[in-house]
PDB file of N, CA and C in Angstrom:
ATOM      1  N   UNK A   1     -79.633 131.937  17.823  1.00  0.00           N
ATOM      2  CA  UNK A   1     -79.242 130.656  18.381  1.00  0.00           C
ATOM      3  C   UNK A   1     -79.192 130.743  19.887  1.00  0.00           C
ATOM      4  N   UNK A   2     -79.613 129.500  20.663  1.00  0.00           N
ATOM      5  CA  UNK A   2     -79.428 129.458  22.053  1.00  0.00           C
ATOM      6  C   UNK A   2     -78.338 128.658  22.176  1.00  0.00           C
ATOM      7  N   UNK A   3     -77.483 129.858  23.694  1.00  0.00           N
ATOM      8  CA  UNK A   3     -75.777 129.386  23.790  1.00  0.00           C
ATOM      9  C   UNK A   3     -76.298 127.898  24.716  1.00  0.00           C
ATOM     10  N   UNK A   4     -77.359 127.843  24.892  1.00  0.00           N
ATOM     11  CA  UNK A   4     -77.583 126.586  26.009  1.00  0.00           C
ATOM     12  C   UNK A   4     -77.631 125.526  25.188  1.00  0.00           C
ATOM     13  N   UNK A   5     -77.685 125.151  23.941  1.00  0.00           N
ATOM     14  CA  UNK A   5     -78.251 124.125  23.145  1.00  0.00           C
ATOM     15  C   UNK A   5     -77.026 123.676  22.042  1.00  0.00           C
ATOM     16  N   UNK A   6     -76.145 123.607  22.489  1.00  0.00           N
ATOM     17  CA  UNK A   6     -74.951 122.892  22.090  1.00  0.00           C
ATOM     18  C   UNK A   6     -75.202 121.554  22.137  1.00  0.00           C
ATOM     19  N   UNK A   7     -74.605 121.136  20.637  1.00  0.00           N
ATOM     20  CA  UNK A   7     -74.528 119.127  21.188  1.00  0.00           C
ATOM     21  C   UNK A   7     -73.843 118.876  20.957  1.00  0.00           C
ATOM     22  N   UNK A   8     -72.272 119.318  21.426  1.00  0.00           N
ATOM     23  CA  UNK A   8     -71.528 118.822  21.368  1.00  0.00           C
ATOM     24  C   UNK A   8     -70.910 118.150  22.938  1.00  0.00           C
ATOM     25  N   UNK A   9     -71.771 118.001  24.207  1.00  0.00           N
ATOM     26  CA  UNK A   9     -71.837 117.496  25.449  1.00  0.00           C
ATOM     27  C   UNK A   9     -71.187 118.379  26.121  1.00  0.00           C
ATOM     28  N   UNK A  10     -69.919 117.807  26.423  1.00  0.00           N
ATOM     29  CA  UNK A  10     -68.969 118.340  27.390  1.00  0.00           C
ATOM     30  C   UNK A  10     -69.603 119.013  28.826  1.00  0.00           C
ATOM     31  N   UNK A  11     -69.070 120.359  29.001  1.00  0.00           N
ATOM     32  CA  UNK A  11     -69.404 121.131  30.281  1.00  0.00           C
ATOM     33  C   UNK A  11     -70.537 121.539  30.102  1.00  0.00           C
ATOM     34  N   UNK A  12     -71.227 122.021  29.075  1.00  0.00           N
ATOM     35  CA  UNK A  12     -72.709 122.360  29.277  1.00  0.00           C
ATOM     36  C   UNK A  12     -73.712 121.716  29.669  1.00  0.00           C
ATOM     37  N   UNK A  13     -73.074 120.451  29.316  1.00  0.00           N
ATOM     38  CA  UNK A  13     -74.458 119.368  29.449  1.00  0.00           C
ATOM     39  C   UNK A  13     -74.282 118.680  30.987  1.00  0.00           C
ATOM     40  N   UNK A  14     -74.106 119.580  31.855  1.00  0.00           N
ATOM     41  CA  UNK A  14     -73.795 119.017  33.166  1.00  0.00           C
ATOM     42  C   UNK A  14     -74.643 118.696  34.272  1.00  0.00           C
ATOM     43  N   UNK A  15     -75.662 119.004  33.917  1.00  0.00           N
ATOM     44  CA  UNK A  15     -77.702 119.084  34.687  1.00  0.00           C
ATOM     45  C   UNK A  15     -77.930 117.769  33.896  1.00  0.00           C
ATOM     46  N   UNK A  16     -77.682 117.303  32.798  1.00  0.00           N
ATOM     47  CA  UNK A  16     -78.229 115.973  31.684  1.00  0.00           C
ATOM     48  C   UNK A  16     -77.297 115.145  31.854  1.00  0.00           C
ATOM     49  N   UNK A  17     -76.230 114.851  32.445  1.00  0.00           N
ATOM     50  CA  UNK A  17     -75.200 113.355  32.528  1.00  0.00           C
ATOM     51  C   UNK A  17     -76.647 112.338  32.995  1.00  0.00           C
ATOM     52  N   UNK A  18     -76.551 111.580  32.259  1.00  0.00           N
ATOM     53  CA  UNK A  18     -77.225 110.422  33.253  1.00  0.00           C
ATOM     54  C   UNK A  18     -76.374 109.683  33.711  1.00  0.00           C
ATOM     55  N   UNK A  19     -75.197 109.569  34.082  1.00  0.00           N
ATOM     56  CA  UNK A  19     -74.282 108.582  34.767  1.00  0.00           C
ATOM     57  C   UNK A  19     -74.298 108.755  35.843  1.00  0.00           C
ATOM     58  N   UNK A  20     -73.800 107.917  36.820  1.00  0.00           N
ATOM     59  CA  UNK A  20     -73.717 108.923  38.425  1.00  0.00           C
ATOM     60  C   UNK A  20     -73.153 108.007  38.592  1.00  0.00           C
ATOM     61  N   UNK A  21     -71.832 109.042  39.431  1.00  0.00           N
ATOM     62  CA  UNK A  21     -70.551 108.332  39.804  1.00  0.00           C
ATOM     63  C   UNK A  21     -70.676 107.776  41.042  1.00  0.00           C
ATOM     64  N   UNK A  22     -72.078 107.408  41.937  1.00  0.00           N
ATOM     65  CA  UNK A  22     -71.832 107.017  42.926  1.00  0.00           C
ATOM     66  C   UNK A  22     -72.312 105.571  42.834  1.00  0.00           C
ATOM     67  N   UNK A  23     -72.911 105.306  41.827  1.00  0.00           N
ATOM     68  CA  UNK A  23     -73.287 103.869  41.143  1.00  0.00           C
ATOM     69  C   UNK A  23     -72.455 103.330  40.820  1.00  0.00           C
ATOM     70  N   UNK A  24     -70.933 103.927  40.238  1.00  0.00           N
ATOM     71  CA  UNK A  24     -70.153 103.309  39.380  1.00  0.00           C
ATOM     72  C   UNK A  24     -69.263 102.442  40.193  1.00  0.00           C
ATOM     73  N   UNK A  25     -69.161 100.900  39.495  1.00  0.00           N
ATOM     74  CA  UNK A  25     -68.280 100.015  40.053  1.00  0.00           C
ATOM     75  C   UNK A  25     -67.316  99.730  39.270  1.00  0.00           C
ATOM     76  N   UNK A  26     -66.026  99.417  40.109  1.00  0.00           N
ATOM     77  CA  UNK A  26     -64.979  98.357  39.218  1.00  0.00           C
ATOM     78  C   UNK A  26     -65.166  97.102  38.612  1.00  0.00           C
ATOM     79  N   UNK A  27     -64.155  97.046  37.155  1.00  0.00           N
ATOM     80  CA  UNK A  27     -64.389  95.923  36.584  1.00  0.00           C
ATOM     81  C   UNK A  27     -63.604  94.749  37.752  1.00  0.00           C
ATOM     82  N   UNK A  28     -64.715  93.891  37.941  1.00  0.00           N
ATOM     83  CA  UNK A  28     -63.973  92.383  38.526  1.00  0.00           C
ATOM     84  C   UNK A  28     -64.375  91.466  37.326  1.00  0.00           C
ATOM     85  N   UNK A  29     -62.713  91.045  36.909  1.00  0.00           N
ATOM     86  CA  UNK A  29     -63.071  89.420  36.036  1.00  0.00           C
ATOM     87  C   UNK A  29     -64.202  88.448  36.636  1.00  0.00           C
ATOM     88  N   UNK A  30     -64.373  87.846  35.678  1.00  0.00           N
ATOM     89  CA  UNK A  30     -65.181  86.550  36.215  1.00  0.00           C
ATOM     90  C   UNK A  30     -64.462  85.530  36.867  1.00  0.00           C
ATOM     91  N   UNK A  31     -64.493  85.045  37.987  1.00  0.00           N
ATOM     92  CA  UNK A  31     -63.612  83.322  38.502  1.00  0.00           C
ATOM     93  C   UNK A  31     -64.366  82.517  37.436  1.00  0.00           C
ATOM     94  N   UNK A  32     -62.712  82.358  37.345  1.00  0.00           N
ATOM     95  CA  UNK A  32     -62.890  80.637  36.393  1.00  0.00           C
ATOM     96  C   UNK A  32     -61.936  79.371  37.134  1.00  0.00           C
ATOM     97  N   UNK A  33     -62.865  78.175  37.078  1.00  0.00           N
ATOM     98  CA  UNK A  33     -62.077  77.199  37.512  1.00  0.00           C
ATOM     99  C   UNK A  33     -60.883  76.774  37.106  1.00  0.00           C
ATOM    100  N   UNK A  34     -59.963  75.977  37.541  1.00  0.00           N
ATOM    101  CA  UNK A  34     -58.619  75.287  36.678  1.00  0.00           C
ATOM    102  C   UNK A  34     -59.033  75.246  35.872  1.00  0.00           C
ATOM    103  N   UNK A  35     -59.915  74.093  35.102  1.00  0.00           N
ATOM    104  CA  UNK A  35     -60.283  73.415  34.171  1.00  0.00           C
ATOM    105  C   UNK A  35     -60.969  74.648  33.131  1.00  0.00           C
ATOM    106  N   UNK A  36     -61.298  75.160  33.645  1.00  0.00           N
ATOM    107  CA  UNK A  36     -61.412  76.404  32.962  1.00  0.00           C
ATOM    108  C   UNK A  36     -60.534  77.163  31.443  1.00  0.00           C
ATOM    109  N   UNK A  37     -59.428  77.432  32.246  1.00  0.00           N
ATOM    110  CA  UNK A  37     -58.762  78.079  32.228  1.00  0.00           C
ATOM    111  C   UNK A  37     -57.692  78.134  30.624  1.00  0.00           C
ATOM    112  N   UNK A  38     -57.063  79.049  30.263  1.00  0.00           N
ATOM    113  CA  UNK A  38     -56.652  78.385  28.572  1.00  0.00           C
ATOM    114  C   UNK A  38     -55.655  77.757  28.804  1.00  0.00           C
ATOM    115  N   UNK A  39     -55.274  76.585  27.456  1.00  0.00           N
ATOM    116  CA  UNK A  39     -54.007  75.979  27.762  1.00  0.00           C
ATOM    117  C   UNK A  39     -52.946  76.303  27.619  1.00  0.00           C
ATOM    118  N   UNK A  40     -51.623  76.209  28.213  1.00  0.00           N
ATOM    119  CA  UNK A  40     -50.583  76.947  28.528  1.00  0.00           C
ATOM    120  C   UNK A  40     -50.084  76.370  27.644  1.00  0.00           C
ATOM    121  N   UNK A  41     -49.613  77.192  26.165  1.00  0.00           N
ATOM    122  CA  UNK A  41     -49.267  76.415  25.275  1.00  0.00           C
ATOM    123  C   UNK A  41     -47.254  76.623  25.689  1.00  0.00           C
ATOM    124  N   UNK A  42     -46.976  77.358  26.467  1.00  0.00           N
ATOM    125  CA  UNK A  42     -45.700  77.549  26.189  1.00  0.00           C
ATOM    126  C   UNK A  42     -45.369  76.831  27.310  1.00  0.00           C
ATOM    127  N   UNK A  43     -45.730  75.999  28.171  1.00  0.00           N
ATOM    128  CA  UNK A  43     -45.390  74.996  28.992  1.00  0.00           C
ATOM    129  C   UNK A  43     -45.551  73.946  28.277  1.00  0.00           C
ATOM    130  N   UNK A  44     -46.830  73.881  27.404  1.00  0.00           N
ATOM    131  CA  UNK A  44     -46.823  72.383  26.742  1.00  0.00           C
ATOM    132  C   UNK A  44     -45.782  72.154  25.600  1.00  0.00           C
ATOM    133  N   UNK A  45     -44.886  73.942  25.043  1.00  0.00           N
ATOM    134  CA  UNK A  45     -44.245  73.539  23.810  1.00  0.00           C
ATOM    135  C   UNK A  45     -42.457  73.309  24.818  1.00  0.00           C
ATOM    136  N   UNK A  46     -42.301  73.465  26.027  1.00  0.00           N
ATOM    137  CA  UNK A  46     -41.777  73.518  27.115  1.00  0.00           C
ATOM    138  C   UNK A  46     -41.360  71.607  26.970  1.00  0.00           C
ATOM    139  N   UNK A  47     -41.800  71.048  27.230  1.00  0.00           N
ATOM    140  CA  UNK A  47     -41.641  69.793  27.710  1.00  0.00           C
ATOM    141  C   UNK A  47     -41.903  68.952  26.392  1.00  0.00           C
ATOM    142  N   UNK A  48     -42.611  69.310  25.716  1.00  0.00           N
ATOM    143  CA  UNK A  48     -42.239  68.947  24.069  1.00  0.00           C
ATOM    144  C   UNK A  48     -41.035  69.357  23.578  1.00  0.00           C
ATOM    145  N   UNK A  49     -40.304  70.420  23.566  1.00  0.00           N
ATOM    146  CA  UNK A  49     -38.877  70.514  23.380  1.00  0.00           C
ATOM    147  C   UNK A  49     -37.533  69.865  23.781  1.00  0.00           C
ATOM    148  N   UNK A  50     -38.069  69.970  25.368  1.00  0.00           N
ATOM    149  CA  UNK A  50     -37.431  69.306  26.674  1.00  0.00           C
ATOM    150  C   UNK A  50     -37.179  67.764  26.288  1.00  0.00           C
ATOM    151  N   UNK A  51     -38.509  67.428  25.935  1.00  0.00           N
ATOM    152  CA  UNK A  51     -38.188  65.861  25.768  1.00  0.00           C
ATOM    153  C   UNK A  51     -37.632  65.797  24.488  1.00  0.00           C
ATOM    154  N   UNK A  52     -37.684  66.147  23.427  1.00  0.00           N
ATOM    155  CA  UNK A  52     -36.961  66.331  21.818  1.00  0.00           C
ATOM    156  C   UNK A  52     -35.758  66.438  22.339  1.00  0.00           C
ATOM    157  N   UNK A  53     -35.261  67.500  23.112  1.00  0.00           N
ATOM    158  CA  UNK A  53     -33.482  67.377  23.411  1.00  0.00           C
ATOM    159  C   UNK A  53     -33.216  66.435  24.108  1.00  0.00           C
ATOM    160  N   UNK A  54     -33.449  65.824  25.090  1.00  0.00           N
ATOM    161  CA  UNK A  54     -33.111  64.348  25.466  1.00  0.00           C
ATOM    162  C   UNK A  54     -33.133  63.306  24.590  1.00  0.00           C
ATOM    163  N   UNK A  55     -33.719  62.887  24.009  1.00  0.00           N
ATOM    164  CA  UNK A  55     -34.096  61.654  23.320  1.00  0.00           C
ATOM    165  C   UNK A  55     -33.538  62.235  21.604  1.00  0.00           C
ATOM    166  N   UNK A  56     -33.539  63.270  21.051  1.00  0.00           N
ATOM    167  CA  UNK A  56     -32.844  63.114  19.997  1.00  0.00           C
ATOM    168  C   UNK A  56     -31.637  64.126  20.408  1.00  0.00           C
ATOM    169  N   UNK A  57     -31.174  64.246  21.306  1.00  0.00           N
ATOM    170  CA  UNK A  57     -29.914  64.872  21.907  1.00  0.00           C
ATOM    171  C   UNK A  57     -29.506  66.500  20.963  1.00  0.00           C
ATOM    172  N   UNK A  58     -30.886  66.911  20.811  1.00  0.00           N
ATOM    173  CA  UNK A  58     -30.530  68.795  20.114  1.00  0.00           C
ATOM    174  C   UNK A  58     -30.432  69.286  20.962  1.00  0.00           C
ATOM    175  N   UNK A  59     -29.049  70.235  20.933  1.00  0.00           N
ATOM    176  CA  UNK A  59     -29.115  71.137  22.032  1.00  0.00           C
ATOM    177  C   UNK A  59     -29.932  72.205  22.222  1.00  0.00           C
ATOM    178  N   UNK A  60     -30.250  72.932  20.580  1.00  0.00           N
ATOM    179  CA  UNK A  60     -31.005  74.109  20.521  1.00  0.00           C
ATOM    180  C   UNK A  60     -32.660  73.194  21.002  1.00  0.00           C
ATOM    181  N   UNK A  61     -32.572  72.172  20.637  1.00  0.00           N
ATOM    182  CA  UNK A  61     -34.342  72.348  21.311  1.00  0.00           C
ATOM    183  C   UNK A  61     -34.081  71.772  22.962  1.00  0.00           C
ATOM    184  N   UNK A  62     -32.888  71.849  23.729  1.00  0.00           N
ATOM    185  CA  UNK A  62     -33.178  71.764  25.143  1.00  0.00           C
ATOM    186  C   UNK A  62     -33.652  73.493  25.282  1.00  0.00           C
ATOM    187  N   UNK A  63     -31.772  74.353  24.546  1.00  0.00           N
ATOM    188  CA  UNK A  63     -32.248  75.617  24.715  1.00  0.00           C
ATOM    189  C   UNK A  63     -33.693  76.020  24.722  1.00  0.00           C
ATOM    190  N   UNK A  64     -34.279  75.990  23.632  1.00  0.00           N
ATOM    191  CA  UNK A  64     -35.694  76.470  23.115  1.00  0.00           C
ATOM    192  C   UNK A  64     -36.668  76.517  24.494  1.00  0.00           C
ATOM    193  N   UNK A  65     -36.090  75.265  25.246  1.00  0.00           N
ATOM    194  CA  UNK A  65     -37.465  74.645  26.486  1.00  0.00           C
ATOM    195  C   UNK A  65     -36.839  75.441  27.608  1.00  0.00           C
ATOM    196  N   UNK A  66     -35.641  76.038  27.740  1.00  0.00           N
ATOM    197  CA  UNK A  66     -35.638  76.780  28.924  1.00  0.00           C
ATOM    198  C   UNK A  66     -36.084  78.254  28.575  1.00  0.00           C
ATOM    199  N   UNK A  67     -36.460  78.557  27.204  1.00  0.00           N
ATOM    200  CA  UNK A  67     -36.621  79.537  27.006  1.00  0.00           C
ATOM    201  C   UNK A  67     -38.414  79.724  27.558  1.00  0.00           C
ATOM    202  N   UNK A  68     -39.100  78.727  26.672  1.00  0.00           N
ATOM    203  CA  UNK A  68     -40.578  78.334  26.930  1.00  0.00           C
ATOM    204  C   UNK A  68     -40.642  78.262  28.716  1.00  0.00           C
ATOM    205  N   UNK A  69     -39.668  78.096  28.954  1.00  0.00           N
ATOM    206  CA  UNK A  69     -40.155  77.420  30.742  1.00  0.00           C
ATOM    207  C   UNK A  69     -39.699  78.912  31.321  1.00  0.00           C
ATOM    208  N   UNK A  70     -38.971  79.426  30.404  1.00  0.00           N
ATOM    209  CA  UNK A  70     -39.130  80.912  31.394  1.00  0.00           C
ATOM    210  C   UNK A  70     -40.881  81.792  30.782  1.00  0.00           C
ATOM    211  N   UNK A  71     -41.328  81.781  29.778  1.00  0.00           N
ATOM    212  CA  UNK A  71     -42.269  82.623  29.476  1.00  0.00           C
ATOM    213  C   UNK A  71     -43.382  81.341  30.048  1.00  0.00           C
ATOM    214  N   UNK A  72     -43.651  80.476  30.761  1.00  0.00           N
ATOM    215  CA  UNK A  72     -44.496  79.872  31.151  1.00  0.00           C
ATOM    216  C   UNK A  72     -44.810  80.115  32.624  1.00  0.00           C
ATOM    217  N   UNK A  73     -43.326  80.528  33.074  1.00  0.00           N
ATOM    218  CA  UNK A  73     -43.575  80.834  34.160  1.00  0.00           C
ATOM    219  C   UNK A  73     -43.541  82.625  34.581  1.00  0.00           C
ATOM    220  N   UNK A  74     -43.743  83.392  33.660  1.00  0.00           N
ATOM    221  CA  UNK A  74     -43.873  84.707  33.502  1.00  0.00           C
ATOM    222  C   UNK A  74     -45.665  84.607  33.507  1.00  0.00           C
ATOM    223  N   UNK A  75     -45.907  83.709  32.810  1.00  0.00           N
ATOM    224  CA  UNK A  75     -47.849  83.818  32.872  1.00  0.00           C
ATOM    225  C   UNK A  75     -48.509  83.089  33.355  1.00  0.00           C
ATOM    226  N   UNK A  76     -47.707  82.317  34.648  1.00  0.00           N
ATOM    227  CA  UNK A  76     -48.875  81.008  34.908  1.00  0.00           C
ATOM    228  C   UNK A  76     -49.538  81.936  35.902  1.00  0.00           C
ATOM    229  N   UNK A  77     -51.147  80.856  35.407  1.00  0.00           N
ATOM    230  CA  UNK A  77     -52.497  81.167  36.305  1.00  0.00           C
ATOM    231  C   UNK A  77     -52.085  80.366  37.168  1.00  0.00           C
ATOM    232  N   UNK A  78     -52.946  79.210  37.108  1.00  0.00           N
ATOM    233  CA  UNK A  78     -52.781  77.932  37.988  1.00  0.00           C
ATOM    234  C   UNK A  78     -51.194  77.676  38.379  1.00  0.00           C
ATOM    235  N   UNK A  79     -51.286  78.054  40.012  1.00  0.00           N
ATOM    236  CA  UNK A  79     -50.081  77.371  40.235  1.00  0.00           C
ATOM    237  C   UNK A  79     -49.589  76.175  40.383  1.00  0.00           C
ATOM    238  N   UNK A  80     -50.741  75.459  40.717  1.00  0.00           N
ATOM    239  CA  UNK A  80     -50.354  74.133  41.353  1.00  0.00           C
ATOM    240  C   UNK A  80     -50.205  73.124  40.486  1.00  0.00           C
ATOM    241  N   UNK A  81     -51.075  73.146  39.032  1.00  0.00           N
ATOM    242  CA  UNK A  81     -50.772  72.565  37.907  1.00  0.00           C
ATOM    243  C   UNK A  81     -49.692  72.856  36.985  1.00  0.00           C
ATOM    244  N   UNK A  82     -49.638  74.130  36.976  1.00  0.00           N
ATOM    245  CA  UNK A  82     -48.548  74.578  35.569  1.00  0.00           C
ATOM    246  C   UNK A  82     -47.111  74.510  36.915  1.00  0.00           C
ATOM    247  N   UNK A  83     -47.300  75.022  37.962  1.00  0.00           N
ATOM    248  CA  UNK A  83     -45.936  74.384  38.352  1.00  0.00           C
ATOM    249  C   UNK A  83     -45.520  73.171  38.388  1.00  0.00           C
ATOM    250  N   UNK A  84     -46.311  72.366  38.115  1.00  0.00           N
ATOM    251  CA  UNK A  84     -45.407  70.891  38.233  1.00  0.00           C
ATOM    252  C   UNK A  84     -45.464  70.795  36.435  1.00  0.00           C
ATOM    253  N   UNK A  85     -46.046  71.134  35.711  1.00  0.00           N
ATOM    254  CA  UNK A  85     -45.649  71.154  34.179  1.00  0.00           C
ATOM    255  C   UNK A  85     -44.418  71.432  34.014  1.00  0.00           C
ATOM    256  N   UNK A  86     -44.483  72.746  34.616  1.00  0.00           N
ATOM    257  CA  UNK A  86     -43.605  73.330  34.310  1.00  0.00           C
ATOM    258  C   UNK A  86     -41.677  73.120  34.797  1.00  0.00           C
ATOM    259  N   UNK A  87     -41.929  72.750  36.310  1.00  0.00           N
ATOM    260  CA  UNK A  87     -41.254  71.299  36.749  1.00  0.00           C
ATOM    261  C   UNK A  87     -40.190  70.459  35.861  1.00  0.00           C
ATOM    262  N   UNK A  88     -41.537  69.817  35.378  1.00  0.00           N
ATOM    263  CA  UNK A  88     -41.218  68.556  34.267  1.00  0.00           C
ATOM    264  C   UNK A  88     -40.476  69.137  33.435  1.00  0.00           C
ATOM    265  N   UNK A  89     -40.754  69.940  32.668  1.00  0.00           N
ATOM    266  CA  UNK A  89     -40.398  70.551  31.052  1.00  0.00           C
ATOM    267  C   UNK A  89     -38.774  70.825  31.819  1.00  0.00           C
ATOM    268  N   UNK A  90     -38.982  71.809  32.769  1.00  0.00           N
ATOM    269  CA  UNK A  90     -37.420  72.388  33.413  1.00  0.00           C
ATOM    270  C   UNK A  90     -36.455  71.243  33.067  1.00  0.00           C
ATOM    271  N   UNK A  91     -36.381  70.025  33.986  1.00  0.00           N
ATOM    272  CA  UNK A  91     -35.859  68.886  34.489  1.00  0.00           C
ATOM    273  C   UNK A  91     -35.670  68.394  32.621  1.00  0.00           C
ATOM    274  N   UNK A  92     -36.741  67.829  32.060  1.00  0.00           N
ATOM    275  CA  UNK A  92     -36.111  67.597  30.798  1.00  0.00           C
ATOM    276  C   UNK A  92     -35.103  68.863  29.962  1.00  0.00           C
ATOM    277  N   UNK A  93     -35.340  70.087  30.262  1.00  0.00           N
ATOM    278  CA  UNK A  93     -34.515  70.371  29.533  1.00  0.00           C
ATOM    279  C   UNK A  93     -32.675  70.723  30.306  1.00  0.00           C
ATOM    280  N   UNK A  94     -33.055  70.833  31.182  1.00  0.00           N
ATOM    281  CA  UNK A  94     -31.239  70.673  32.034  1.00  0.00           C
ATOM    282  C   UNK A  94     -30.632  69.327  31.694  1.00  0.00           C
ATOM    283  N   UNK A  95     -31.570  68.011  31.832  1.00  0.00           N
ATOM    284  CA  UNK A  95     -30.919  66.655  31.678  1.00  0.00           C
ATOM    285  C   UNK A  95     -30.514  66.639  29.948  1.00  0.00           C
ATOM    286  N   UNK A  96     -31.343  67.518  29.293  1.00  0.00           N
ATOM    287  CA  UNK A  96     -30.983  67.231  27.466  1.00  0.00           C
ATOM    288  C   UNK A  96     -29.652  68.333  27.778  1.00  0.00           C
ATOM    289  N   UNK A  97     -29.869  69.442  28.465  1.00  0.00           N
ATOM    290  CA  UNK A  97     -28.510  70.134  28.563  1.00  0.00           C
ATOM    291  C   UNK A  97     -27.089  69.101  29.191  1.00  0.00           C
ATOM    292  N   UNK A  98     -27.222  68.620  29.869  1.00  0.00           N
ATOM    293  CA  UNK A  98     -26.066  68.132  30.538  1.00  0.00           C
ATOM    294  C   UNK A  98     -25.826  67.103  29.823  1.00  0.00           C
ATOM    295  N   UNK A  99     -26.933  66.305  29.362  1.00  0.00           N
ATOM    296  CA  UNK A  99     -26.085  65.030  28.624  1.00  0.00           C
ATOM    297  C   UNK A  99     -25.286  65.576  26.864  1.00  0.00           C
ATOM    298  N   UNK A 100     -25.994  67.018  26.363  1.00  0.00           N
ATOM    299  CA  UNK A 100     -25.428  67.586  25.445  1.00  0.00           C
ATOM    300  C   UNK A 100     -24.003  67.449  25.443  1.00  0.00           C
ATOM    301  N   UNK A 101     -23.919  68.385  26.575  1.00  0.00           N
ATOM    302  CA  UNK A 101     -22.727  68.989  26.876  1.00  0.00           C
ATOM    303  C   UNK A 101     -21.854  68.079  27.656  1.00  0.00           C
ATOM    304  N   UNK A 102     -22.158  66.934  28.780  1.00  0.00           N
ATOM    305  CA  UNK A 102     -20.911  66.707  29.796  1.00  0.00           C
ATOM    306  C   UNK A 102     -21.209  64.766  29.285  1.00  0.00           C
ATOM    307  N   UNK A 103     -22.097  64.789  28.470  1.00  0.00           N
ATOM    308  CA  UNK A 103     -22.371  63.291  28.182  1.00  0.00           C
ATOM    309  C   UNK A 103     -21.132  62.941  27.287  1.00  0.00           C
ATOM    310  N   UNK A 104     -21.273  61.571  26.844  1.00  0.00           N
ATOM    311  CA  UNK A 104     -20.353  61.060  25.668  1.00  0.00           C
ATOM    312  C   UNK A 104     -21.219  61.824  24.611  1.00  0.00           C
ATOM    313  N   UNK A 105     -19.950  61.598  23.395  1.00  0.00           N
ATOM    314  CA  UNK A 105     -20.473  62.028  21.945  1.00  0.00           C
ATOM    315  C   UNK A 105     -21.692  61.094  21.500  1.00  0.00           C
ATOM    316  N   UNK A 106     -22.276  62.255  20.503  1.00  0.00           N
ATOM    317  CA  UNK A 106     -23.430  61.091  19.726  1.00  0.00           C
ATOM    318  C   UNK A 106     -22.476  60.036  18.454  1.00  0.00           C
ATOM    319  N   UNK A 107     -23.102  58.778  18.802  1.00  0.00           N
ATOM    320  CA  UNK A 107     -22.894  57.958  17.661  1.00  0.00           C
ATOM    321  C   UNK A 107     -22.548  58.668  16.317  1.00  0.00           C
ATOM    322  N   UNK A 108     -21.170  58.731  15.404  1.00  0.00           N
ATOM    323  CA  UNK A 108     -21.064  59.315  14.081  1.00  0.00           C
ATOM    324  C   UNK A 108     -20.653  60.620  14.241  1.00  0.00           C
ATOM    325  N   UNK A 109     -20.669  61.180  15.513  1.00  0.00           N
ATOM    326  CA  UNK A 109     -20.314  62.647  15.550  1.00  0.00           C
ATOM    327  C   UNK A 109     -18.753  62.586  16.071  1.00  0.00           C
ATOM    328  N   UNK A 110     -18.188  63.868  15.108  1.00  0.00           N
ATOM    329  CA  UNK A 110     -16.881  63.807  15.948  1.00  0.00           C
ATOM    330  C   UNK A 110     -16.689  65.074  16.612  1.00  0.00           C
ATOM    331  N   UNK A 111     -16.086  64.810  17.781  1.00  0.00           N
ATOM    332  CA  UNK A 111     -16.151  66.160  18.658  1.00  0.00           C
ATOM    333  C   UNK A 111     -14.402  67.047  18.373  1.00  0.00           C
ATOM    334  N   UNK A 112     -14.321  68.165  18.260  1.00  0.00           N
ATOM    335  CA  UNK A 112     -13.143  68.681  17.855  1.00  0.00           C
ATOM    336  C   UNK A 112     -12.657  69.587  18.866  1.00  0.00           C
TER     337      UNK A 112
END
């Protein structure tokens, strides 16, 4: 057997790399436009919650939307759009918080 004729690569095969590290580039993503871009579902479930705790006065789904409006704003791309989404969703869910909590009771509910 010839010790030169290993195929298992590694260090022997060091005359045969065809790669060459002086060719080699970094990965760059592709630019993508706004519109592009995927939809931010946890901003959109954000202000869908937000508005559910205002208008049917749940507290857990104001909670839920400050939760969404924090992981929306842990991944936004677009700033200039998902911040004002994201904005919105905020604002509905503090106003479903405060009228929860510092508003009058709901109709039929008794507070103890």
């Amino acid at each position: 057997m010839k010790e030169g004729s290993s195929s298992g690569g590694g260090a022997t095969a060091g005359g045969n790399d065809p790669r060459q590290p002086s060719t080699a580039k970094p990965y760059a993503p592709p630019k993508l436009s706004p519109q592009d871009l995927p939809i931010d579902y946890a901003g959109f479930l954000a202000v869908v919650f937000g508005v559910v705790g205002v208008m049917l006065r749940y507290k857990v789904c104001s909670w839920i939307a400050i939760i969404f409006c924090a992981q929306s704003l842990a991944n936004m791309k677009n700033f200039e759009n998902d911040l004002k989404q994201l904005s919105m969703a905020f604002m509905f869910a503090v106003m479903g918080l405060v009228t929860n909590y510092f508003g009058p009771p709901r109709p039929g509910s008794t507070k103890s």
